[in-house]
Protein backbone atom coordinates (compact mmCIF):
# COMPACT_ATOMS: atom_id res chain seq x y z
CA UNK A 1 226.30 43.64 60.17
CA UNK A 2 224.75 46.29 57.63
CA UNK A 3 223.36 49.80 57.77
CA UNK A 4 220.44 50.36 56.05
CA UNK A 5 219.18 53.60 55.06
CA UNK A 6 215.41 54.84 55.22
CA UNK A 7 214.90 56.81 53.50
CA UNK A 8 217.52 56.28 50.74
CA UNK A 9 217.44 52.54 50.58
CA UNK A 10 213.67 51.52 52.23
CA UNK A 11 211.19 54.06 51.86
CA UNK A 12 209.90 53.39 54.71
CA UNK A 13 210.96 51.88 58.50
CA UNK A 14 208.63 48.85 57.99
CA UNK A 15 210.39 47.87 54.67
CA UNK A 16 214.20 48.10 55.64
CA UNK A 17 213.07 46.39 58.77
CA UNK A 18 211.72 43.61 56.80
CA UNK A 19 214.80 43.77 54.57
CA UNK A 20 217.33 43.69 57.33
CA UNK A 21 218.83 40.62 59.18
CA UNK A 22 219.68 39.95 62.78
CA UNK A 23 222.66 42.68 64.48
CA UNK A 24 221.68 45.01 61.02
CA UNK A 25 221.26 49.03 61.56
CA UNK A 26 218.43 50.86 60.00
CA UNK A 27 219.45 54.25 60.01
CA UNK A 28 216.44 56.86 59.54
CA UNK A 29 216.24 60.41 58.56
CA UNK A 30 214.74 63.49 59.24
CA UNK A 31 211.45 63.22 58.05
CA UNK A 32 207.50 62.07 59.03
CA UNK A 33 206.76 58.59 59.05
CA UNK A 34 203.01 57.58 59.07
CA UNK A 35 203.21 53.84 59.62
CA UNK A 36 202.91 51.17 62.39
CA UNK A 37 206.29 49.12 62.62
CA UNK A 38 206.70 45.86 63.65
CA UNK A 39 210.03 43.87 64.89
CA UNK A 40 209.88 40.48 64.11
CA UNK A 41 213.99 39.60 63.87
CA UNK A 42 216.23 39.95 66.86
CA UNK A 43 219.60 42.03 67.26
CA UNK A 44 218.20 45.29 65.35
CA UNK A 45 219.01 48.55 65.97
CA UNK A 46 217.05 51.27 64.71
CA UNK A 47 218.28 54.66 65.10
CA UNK A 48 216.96 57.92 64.64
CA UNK A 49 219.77 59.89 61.96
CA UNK A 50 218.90 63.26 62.91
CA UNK A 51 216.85 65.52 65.64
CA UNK A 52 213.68 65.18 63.49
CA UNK A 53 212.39 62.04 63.01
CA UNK A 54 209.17 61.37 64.20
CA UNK A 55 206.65 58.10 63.84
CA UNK A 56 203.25 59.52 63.33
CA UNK A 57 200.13 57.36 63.56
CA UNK A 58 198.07 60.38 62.47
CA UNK A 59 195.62 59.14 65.57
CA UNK A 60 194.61 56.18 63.81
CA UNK A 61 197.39 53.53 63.81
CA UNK A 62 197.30 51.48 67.11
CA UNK A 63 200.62 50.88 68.06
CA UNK A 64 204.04 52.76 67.06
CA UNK A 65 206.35 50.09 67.31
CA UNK A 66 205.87 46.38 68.31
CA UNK A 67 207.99 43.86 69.26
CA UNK A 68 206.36 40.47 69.26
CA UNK A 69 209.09 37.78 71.17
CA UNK A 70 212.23 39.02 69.59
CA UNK A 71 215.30 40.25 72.13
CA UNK A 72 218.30 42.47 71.58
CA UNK A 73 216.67 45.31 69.46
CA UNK A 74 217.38 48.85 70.18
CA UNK A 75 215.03 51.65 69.30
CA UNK A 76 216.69 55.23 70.07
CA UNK A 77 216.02 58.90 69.28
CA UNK A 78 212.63 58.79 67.73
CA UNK A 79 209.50 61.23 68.32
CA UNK A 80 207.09 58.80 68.56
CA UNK A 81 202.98 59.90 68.53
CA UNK A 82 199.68 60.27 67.68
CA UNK A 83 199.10 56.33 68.05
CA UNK A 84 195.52 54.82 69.85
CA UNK A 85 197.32 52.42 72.29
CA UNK A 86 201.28 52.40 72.68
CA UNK A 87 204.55 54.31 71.32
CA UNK A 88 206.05 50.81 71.45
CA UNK A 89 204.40 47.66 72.80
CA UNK A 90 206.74 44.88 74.04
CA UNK A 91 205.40 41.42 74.09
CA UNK A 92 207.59 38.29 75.44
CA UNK A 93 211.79 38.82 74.54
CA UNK A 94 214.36 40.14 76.58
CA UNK A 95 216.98 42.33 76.20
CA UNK A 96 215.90 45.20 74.22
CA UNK A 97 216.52 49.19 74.75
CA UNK A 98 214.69 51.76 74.52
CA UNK A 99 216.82 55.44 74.82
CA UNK A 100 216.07 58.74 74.04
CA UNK A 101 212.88 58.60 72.36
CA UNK A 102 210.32 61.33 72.33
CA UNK A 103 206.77 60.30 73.36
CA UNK A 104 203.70 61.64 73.98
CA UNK A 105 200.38 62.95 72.01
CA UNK A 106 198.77 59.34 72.39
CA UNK A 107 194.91 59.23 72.18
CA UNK A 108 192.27 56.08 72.61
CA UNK A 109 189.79 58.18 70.88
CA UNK A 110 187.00 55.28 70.66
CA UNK A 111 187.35 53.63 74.38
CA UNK A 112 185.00 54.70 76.94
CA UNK A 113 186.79 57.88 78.14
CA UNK A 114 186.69 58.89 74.65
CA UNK A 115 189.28 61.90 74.03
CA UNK A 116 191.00 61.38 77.42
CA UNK A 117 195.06 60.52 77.70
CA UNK A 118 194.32 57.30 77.96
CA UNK A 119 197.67 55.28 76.37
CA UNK A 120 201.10 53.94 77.08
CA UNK A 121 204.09 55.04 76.31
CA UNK A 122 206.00 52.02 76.80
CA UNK A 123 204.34 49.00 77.37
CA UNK A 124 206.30 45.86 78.37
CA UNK A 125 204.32 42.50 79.04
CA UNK A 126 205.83 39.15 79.86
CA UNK A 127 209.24 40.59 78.55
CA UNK A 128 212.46 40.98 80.73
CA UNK A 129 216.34 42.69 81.23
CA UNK A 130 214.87 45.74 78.96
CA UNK A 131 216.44 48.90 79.45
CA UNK A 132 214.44 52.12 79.23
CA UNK A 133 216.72 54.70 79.41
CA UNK A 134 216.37 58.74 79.10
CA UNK A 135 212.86 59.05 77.42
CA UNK A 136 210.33 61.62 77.59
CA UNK A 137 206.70 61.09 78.14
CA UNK A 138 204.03 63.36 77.25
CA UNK A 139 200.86 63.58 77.11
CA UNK A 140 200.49 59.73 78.16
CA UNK A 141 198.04 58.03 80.55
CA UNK A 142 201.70 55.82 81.66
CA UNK A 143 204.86 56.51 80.64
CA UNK A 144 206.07 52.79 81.35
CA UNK A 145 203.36 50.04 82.25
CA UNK A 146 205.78 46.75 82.94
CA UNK A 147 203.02 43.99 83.42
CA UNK A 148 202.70 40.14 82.75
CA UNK A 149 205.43 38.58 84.36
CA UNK A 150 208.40 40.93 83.41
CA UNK A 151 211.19 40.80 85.69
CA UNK A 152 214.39 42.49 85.70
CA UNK A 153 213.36 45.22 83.84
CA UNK A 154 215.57 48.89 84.31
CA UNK A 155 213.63 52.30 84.08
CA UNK A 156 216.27 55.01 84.65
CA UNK A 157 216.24 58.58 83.80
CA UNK A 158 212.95 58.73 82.30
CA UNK A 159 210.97 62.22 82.27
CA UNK A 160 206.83 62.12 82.28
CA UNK A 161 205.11 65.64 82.50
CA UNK A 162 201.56 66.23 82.42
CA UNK A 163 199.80 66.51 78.91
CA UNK A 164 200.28 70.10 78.98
């Protein structure tokens, strides 16, 4: 198990994730991140280092973070926004957490209520035994859509206010 730093080691998260290996820690620091991240390696945890750190999409990346069939990975203490579908999209896997994260300011800007809160928070599909755990939703069409043959999923102490 290693900790790797963004952005001290991996300028951004994308890179340290794709340097990392299964059960590593990417660590992340205060600062604005304009990139889409996607998991592809199981057992990582990626932590927010700091009350500041925030994944932008500038309203023109898709989706914040996905997971694409990978289990065990922990994303936690992030201010996640600004993305045209999901703050994190979960497809297949089991196992992961999501805690703490900030969401909201989520926008389908080209879809056919054009400029309306339209987007997911967290989006889980076909994926199972996730834990979403002390997040708060703004701004968000759903805070948690858990579709697609997910069982066993846990949604506890989640807050979702209106966009404002």
């Amino acid at each position: 198990m290693t900790i790797l730093r963004v952005p001290e080691q991996f300028n951004t998260i994308g890179e340290a994730v794709e340097g990392a290996n299964p059960r590593d820690t990417i660590l992340v620091r205060n600062g604005k991140y304009r990139e889409a991240v996607t998991v592809s390696k199981d057992g990582l945890r990626i932590i927010a280092d700091g009350d500041h750190v925030m994944l932008d999409g500038s309203r023109r990346l898709e989706t914040g973070v996905s997971l694409n069939e990978v289990s065990f990975v922990e994303i936690e203490g992030f201010t996640i926004k600004n993305f045209t579908s999901a703050a994190i999209q979960v497809t297949g896997g089991t196992g992961n957490q999501f805690v703490q994260n900030r969401i909201g300011g989520l926008h389908e800007l080209d879809g056919p209520t054009s400029g309306a809160e339209t987007s997911f928070g967290i989006n889980l599909q076909a994926s199972s035994r996730n834990l979403v755990w002390r997040n708060r939703f703004q701004g968000v069409c759903a805070g948690v859509l858990i579709a697609g043959n997910s069982l066993a999923n846990r949604v506890v102490e989640n807050s979702i206010f209106d966009p404002g």
